[in-house]
Protein backbone atom coordinates (compact mmCIF):
# COMPACT_ATOMS: atom_id res chain seq x y z
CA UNK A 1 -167.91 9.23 31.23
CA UNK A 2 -167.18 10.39 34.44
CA UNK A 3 -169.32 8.69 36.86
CA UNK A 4 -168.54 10.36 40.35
CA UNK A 5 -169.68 13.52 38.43
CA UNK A 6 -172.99 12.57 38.36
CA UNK A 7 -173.40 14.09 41.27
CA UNK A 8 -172.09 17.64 40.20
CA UNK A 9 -175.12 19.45 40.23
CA UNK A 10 -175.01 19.20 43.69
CA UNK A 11 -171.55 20.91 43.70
CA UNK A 12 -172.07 23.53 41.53
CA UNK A 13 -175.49 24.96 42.47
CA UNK A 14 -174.09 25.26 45.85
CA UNK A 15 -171.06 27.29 45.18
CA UNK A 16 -171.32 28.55 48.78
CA UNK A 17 -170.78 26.02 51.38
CA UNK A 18 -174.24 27.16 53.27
CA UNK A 19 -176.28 26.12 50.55
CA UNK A 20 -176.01 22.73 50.74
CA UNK A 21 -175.32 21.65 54.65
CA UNK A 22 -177.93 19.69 55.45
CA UNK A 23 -176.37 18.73 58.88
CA UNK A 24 -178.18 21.43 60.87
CA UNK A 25 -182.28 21.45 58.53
CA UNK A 26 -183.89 18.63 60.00
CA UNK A 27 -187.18 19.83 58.35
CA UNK A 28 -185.37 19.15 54.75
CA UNK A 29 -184.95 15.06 54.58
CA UNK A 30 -183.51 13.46 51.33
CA UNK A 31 -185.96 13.35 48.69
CA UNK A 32 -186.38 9.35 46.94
CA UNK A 33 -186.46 9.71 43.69
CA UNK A 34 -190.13 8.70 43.33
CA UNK A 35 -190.49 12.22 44.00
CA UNK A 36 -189.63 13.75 40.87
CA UNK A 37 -190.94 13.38 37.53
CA UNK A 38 -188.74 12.16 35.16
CA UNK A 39 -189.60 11.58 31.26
CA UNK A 40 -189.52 8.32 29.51
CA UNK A 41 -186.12 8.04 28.29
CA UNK A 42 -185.46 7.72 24.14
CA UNK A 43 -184.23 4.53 23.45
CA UNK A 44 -181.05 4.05 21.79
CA UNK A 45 -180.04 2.66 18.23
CA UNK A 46 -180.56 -0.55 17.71
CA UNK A 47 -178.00 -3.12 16.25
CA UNK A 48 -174.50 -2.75 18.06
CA UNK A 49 -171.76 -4.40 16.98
CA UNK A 50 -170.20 -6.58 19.21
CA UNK A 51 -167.53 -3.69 19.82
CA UNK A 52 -170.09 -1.87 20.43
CA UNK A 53 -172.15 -3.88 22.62
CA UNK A 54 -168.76 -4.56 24.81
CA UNK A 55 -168.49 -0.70 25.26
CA UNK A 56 -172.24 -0.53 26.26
CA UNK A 57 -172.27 -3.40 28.52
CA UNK A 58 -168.81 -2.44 30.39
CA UNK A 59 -170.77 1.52 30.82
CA UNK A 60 -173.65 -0.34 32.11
CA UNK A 61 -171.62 -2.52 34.60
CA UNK A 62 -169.74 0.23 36.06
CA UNK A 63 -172.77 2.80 36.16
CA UNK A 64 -175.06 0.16 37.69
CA UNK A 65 -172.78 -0.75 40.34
CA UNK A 66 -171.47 2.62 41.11
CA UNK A 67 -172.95 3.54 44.87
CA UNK A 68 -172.57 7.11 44.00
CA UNK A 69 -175.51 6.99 40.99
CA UNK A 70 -178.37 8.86 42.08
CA UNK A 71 -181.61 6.49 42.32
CA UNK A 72 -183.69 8.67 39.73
CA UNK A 73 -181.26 7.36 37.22
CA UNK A 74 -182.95 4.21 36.40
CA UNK A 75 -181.71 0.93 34.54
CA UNK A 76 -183.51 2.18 31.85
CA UNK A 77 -182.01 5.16 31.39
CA UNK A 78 -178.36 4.03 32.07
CA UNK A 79 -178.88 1.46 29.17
CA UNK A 80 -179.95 4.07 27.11
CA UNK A 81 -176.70 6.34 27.43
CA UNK A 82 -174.56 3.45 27.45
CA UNK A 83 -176.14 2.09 24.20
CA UNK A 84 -176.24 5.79 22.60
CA UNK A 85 -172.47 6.21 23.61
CA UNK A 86 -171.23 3.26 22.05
CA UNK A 87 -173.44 3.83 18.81
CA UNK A 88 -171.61 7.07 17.96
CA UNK A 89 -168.52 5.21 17.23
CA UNK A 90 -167.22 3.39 14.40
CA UNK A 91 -165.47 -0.23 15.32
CA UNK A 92 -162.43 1.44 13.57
CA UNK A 93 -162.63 4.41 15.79
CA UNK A 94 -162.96 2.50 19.26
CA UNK A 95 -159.96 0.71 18.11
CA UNK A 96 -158.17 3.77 16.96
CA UNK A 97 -159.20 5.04 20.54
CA UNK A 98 -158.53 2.48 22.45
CA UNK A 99 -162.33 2.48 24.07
CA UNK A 100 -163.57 -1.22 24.47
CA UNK A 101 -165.21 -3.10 27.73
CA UNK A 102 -161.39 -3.86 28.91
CA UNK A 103 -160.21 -0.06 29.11
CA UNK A 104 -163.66 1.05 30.80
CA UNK A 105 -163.37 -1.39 33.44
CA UNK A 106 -159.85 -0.28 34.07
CA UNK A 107 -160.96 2.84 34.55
CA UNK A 108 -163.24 2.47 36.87
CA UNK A 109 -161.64 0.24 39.22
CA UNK A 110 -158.22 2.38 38.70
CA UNK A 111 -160.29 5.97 38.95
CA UNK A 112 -163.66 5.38 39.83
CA UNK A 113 -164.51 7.14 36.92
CA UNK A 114 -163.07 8.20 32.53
CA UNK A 115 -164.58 11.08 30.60
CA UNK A 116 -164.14 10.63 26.65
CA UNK A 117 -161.92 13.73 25.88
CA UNK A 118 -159.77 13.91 28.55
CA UNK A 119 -158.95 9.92 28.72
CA UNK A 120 -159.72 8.92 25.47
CA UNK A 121 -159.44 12.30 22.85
CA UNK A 122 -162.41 11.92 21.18
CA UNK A 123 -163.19 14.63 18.71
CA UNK A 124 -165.70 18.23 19.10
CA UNK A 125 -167.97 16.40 16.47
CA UNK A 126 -168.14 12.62 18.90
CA UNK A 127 -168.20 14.76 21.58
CA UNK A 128 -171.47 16.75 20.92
CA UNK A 129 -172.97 13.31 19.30
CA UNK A 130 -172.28 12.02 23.08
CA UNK A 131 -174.06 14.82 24.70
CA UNK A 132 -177.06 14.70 22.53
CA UNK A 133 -177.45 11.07 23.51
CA UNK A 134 -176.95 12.43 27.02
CA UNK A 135 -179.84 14.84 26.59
CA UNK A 136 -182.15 12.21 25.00
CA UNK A 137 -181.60 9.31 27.59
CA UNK A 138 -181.47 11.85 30.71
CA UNK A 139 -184.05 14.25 31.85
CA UNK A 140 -181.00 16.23 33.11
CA UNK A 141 -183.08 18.63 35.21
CA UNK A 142 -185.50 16.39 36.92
CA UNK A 143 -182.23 14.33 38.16
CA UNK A 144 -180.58 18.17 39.03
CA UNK A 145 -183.39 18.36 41.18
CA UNK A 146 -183.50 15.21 42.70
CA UNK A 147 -179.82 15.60 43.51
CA UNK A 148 -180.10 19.09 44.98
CA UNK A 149 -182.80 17.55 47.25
CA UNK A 150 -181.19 14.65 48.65
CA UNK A 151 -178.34 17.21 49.93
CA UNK A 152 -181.02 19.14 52.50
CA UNK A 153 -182.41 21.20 49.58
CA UNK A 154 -186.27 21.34 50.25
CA UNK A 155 -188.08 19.34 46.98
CA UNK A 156 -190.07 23.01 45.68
CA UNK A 157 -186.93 24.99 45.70
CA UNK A 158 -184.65 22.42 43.93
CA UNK A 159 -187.42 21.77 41.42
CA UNK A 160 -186.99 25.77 40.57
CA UNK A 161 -183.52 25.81 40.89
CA UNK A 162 -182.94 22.89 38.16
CA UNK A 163 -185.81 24.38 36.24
CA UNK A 164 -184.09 27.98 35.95
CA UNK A 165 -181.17 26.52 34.25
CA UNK A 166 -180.43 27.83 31.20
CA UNK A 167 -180.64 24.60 27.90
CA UNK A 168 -177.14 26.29 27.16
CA UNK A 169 -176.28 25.35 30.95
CA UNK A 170 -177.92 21.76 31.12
CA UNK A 171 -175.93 21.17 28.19
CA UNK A 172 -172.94 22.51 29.92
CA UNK A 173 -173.22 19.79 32.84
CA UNK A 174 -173.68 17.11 30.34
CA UNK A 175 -170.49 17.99 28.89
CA UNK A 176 -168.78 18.29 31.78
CA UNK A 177 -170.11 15.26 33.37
CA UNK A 178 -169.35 12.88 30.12
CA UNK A 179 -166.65 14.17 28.11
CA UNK A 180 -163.69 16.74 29.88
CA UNK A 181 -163.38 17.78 33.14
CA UNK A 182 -163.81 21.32 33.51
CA UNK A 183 -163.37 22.53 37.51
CA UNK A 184 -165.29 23.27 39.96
CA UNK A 185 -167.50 25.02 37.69
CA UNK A 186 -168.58 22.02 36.09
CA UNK A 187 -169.52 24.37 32.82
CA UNK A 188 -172.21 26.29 34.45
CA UNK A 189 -171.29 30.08 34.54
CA UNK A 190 -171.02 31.39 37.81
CA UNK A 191 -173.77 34.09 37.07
CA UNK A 192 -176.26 31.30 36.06
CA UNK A 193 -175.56 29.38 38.93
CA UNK A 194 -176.50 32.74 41.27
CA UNK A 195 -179.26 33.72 39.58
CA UNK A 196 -181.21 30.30 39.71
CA UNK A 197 -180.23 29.99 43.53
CA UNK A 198 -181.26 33.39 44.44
CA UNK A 199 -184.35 33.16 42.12
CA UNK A 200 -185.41 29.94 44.48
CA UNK A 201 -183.84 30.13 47.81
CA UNK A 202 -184.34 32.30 51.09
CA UNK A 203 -180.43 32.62 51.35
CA UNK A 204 -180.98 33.93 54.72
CA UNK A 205 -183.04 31.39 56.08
CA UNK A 206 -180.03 29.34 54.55
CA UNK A 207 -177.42 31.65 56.35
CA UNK A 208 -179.83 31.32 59.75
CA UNK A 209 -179.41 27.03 59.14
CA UNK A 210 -175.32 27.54 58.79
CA UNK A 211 -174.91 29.77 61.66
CA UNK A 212 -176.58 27.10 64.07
CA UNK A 213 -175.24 23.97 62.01
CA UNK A 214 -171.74 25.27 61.62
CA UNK A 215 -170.72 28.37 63.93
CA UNK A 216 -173.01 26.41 66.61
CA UNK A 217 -174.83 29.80 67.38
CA UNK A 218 -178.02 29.48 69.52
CA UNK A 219 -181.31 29.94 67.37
CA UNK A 220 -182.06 33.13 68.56
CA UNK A 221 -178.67 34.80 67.86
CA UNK A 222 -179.12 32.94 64.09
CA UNK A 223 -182.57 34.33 63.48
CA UNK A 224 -181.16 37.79 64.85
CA UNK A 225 -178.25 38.04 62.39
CA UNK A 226 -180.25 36.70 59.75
CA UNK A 227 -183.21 39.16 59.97
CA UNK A 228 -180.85 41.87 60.27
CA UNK A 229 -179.26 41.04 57.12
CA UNK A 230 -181.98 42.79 54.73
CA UNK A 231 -181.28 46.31 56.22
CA UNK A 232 -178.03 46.12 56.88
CA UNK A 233 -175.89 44.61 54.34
CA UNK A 234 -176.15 45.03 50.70
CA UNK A 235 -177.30 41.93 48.20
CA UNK A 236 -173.79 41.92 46.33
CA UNK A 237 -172.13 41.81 50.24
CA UNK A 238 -174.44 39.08 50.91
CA UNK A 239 -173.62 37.11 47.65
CA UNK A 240 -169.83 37.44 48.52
CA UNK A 241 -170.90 35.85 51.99
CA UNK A 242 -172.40 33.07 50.60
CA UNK A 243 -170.37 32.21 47.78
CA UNK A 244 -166.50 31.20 47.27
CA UNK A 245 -165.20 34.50 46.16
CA UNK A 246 -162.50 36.36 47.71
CA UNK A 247 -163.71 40.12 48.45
CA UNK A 248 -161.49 43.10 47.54
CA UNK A 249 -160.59 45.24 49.72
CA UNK A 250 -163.35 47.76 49.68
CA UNK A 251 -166.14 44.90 49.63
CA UNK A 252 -164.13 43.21 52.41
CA UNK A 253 -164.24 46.34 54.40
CA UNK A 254 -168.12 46.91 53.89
CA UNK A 255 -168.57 43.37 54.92
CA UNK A 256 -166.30 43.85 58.10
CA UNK A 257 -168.36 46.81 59.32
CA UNK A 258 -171.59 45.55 58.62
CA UNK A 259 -171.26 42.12 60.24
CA UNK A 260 -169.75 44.06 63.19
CA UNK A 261 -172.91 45.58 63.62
CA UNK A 262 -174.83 42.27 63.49
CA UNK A 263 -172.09 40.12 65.58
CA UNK A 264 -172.15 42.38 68.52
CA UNK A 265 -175.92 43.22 68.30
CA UNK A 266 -177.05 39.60 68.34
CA UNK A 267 -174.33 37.67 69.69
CA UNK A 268 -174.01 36.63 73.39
CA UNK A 269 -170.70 37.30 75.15
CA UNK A 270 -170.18 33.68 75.48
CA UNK A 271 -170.63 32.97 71.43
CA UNK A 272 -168.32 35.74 70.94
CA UNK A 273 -165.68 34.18 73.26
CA UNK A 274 -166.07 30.89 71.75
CA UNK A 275 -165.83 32.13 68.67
CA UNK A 276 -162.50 34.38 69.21
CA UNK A 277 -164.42 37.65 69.62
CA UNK A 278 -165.93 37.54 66.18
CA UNK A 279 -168.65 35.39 64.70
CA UNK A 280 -167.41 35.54 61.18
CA UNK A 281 -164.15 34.50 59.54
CA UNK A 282 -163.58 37.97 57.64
CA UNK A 283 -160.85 39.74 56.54
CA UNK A 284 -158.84 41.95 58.62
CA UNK A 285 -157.48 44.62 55.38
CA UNK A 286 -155.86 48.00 55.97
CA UNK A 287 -158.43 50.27 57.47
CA UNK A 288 -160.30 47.74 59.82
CA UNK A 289 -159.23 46.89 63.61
CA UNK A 290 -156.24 46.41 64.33
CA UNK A 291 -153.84 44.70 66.58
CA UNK A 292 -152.45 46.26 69.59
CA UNK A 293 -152.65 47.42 72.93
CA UNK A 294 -155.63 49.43 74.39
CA UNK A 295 -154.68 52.75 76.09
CA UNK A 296 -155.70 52.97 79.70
CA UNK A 297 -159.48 53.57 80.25
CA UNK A 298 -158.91 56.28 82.74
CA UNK A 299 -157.02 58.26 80.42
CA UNK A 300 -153.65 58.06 82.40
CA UNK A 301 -151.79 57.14 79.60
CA UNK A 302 -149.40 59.83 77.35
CA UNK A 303 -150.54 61.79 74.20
CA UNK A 304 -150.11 60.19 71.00
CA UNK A 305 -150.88 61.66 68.05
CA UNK A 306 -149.30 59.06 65.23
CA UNK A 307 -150.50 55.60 65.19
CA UNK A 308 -149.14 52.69 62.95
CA UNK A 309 -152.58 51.43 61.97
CA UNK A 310 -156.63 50.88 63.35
CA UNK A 311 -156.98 50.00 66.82
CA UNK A 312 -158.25 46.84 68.27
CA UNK A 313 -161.57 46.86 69.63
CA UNK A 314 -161.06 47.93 73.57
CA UNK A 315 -164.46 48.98 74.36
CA UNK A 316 -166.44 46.16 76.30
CA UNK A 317 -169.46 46.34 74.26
CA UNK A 318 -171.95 44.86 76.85
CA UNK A 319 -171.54 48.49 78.07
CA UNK A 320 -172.44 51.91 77.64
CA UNK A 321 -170.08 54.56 76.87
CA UNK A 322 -170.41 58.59 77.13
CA UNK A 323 -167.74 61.00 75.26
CA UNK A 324 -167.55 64.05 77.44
CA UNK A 325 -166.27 66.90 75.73
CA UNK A 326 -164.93 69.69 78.07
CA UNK A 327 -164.55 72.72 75.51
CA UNK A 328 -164.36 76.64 76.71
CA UNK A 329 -168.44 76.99 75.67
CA UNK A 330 -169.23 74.25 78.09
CA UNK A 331 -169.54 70.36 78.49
CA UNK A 332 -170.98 68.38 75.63
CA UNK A 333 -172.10 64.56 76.39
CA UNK A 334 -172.62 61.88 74.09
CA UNK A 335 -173.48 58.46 74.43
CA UNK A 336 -171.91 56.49 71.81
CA UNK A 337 -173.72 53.84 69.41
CA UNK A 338 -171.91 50.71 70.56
CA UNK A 339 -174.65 48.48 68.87
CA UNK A 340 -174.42 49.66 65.39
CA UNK A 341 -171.07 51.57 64.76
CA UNK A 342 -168.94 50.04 67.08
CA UNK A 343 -165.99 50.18 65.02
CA UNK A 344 -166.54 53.37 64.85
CA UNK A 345 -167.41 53.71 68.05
CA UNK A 346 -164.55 51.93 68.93
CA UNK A 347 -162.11 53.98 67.00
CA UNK A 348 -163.25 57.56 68.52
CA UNK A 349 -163.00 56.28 72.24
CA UNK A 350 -159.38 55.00 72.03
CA UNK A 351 -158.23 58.16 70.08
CA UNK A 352 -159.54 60.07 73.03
CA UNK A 353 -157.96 57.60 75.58
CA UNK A 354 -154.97 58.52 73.75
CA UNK A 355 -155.69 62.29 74.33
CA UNK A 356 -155.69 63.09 70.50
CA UNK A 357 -158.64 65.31 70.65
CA UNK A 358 -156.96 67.18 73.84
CA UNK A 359 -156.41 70.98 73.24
CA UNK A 360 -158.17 71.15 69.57
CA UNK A 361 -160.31 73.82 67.84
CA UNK A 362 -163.63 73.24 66.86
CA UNK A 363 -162.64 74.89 63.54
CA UNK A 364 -165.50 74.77 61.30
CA UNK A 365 -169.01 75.89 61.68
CA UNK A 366 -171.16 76.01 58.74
CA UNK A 367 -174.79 77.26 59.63
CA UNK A 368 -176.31 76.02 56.10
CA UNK A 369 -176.27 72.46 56.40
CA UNK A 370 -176.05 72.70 60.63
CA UNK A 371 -172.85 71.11 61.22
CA UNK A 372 -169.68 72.19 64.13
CA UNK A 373 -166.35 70.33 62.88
CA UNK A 374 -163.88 69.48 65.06
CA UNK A 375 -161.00 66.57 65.91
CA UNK A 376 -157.86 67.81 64.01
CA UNK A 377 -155.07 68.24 66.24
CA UNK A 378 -152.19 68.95 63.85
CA UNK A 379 -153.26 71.39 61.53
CA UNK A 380 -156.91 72.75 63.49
CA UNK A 381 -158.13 72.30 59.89
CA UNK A 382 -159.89 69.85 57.12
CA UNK A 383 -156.45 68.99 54.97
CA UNK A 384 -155.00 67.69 59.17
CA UNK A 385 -152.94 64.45 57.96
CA UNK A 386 -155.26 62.37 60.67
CA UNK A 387 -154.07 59.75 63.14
CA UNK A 388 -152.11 57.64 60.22
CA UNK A 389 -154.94 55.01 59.18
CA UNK A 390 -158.82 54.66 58.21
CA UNK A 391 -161.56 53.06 58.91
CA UNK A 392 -164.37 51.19 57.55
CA UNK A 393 -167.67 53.05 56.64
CA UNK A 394 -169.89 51.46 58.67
CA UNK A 395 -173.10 51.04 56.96
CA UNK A 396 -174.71 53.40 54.40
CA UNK A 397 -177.76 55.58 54.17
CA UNK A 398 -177.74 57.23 56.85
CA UNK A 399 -180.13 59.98 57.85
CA UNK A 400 -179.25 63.42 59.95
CA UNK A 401 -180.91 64.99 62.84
CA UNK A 402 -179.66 67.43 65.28
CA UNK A 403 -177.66 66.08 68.42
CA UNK A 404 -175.48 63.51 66.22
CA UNK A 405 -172.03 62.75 66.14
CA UNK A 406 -171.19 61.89 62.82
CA UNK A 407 -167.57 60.69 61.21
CA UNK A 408 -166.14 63.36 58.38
CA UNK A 409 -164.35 61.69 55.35
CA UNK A 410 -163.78 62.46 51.82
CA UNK A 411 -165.60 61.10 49.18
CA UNK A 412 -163.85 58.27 49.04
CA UNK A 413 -165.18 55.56 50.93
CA UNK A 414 -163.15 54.07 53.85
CA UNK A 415 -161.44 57.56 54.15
CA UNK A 416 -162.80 58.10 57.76
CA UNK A 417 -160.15 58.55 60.65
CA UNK A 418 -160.54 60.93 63.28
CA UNK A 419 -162.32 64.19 62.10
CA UNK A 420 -166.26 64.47 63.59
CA UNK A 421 -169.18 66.52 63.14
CA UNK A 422 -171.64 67.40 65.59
CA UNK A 423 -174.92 67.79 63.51
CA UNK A 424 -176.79 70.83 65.48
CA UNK A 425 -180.25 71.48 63.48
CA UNK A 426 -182.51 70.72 60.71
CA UNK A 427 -180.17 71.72 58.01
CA UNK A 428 -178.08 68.72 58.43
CA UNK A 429 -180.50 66.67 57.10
CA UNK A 430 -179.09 68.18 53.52
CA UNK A 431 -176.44 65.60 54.43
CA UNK A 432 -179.19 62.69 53.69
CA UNK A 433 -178.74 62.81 50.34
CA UNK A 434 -175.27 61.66 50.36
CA UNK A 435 -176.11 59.51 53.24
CA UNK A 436 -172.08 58.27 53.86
CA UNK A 437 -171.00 60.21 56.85
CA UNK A 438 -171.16 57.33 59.55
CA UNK A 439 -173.68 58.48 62.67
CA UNK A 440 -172.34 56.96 65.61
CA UNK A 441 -173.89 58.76 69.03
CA UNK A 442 -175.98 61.29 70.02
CA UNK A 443 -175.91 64.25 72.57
CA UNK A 444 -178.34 64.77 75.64
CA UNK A 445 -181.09 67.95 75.12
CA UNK A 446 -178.32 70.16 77.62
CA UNK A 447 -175.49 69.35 75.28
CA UNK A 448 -177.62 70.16 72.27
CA UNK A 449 -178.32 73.73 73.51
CA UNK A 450 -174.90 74.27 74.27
CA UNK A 451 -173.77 72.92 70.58
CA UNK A 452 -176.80 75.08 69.35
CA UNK A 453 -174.78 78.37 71.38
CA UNK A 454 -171.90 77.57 69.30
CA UNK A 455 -173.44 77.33 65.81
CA UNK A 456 -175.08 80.94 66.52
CA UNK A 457 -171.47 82.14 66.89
CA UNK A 458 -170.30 81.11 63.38
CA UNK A 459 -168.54 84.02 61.53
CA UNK A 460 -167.28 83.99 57.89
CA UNK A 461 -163.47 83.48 57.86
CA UNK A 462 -162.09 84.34 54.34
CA UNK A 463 -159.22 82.46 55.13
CA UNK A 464 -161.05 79.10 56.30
CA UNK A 465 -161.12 76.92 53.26
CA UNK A 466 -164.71 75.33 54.73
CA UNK A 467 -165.87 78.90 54.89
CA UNK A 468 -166.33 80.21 59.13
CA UNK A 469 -166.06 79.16 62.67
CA UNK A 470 -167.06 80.43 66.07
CA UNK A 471 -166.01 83.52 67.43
CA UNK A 472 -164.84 83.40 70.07
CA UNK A 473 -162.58 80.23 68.63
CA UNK A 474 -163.77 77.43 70.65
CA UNK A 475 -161.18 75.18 72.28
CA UNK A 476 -161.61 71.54 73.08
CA UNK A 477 -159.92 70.81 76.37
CA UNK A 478 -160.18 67.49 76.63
CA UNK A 479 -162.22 64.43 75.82
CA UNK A 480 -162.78 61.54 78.05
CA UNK A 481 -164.75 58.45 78.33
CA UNK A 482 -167.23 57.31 80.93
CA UNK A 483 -168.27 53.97 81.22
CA UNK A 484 -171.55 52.40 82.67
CA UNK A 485 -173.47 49.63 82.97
């Protein structure tokens, strides 16, 4: 029986190190055990032999004086299991085992702990004899939720926790607990486990309590990321955030792009300094920022049209920043969404630091769903190669009104690069059915007409795969970047 495991509910409800810190939720103290119910335990056969009674006693020593065993395990109870243990086995078979008083102890003092199978090979048939002892001389849940509690767990949600537990699972931690040792799992299901904490616990007010306990954020930057949570990242992001999993690389980029939203939205420049310019320890996979140097802000620097992956983030984003397009129909100004694309946001100011956009057609226009496509500088067309790399989708669901600039991409996700729309009128909002093209600024009213001018020239091309453009072609001379504020 392994002792030190009787503390594994603990462990395995909180697969996710935020669920049970309890350095940084002073309104959560440990619960005594007085505080939860706990059923009279079934007493165990009667008449040991003295083999038996060895066995029991040597149990009872080592449970009794084990520091680790939670206080809503009484004497009572531990008498019970030890007297129920040793009953399901023969003299002959302790001997033939090599389980007696002497062996436990050694154990114990050797291990701190033995479980039957994996020390002593009992068989499936002792085994599940052991367990339903277990189950009889334990309430198993009401000590789950006694143990969840004393680790910062307030007493209503452990209750539901333990109480969502499948019998299949409570059986499962018996087993685990008494006879083999099986992980970090402890024989709970890693579904089961999920669904009873997110059936009982505000795993954003959890998230809030680890971002001040552990990443030492100030309250209000912890209450801002976690009330931005709901609208901006999706429940199976958030369950990869909280729990032990590794992402793949698609999740991982989702993740990376939505927390960038919430980092530099709530964060103060000094938590993002301490905290190395990000407030989360997430993956950096093909098709997020990259590593680097910035171009000059002033645009002095040469034209480069081939990159060797995603930029670093070179905007400063306690600033404002306006894209100012100088094309032959006139200027076009857009203030770009630093706040919630800034990848994104990111990505399309250094490409025009680096002059990509410089001498480019706007080659699409497409009057039905009110869009003017532009930003391919080797090919003036939709099948352009792009700058080498992609980028992370930025959030999803987005909605489309006229004076946007909006990322294309295939239908892929993460496929975005270079390639923008400009959405001009009410038709775009055909797009919001799709909802995947990332929106990150929007034009001023006199860039707006001036877009609106160029949509009215659209003329069907039979050669344009996308259908027309303007006519007169219209030529993008340059794009810079102004910065403010």
């Amino acid at each position: 029986m392994r002792l030190s495991k009787l503390m594994i509910p603990v462990v395995a409800l909180c697969l996710f190190a935020a669920a049970c810190s309890s350095d940084g939720d002073d309104s959560a103290p440990p619960v005594a055990a007085t505080e939860v119910p706990t059923e009279a335990p079934t007493m165990a056969p009667q008449g040991l032999t003295a083999a038996q009674q060895e066995l029991s006693d040597s149990v009872v020593m080592a449970l009794l004086e084990d520091d680790e065993r939670p206080s809503v395990i009484s004497e009572d109870q531990v008498r019970c299991l030890a007297d129920g243990l040793a009953a399901v086995f023969s003299d002959e078979r302790l001997g033939a085992l090599g389980m007696n008083g002497a062996s436990v102890a050694t154990a114990y003092e050797s291990g701190g702990s033995f479980s039957l199978a994996d020390d002593f090979g009992v068989s499936d048939d002792e085994a599940a004899a052991t367990v339903d002892v277990a189950l009889e001389c334990l309430d198993w849940r009401a000590f789950m939720a006694a143990a969840i509690a004393a680790d910062g767990v307030p007493l209503e949600q452990a209750n539901c926790i333990a109480s969502e537990l499948s019998s299949e699972g409570i059986r499962a931690v018996a087993m685990s607990a008494l006879i083999t040792e099986s992980g970090d799992d402890f024989g709970l299901s890693e579904a089961e486990v999920q669904e009873a904490f997110q059936s009982c616990v505000d795993a954003r007010e959890m998230l809030f309590n680890l971002f001040v306990a552990e990443d030492g954020l100030s309250e209000q930057s912890a209450r801002c990321i976690a009330d931005g949570i709901p609208d901006g990242i999706p429940d199976e992001v958030l369950d990869i955030m909280l729990s032990g999993q590794e992402p793949d690389e698609e999740e991982a980029l989702e993740m990376m792009g939505e927390l960038f939203v919430l980092q530099n939205r709530c964060l103060t420049p000094e938590e993002l300094d301490a905290m190395g310019g990000s407030g989360f320890d997430i993956p950096d996979p093909s098709g997020g920022t990259g590593s680097g140097t910035c171009p000059p802000s002033d645009g002095s620097g040469p034209t480069v049209l081939y990159f060797d992956g995603p930029h670093p983030l070179c905007l400063d984003f306690a600033k404002q920043y306006t894209a100012v397009f100088d094309t032959t129909a006139g200027e076009l100004r857009i203030a770009l969404d630093t706040v919630n694309t800034p990848v994104t946001a990111n990505n399309f100011a250094v490409l025009a630091q680096h002059h990509y956009y410089d001498d480019t057609l706007l080659f699409r226009t497409d009057p039905s769903i009110g869009i003017i496509q532009g930003g391919a500088p080797h090919t003036n067309s939709p099948s352009d190669p792009g700058p080498g790399y992609t980028i992370p989708d930025e959030g999803s669901g987005f909605t489309y009104e006229p004076g946007q600039i909006v990322m294309a991409r295939t239908a892929a996700p993460n496929s975005a690069s270079a390639q923008f729309f400009f959405a001009v009128n009410e038709n775009t909002a055909r797009l919001n059915s799709q909802g995947t093209y990332v929106v990150f600024g929007q034009m001023d009213d006199a860039s707006l007409a001036v877009a609106e001018a160029i949509l009215a020239s659209h003329v069907d091309q039979p050669d344009n795969p996308l259908g027309g453009g303007p006519e007169p072609p219209v030529f993008v001379n340059s794009v810079t970047i102004e910065e403010s504020g």
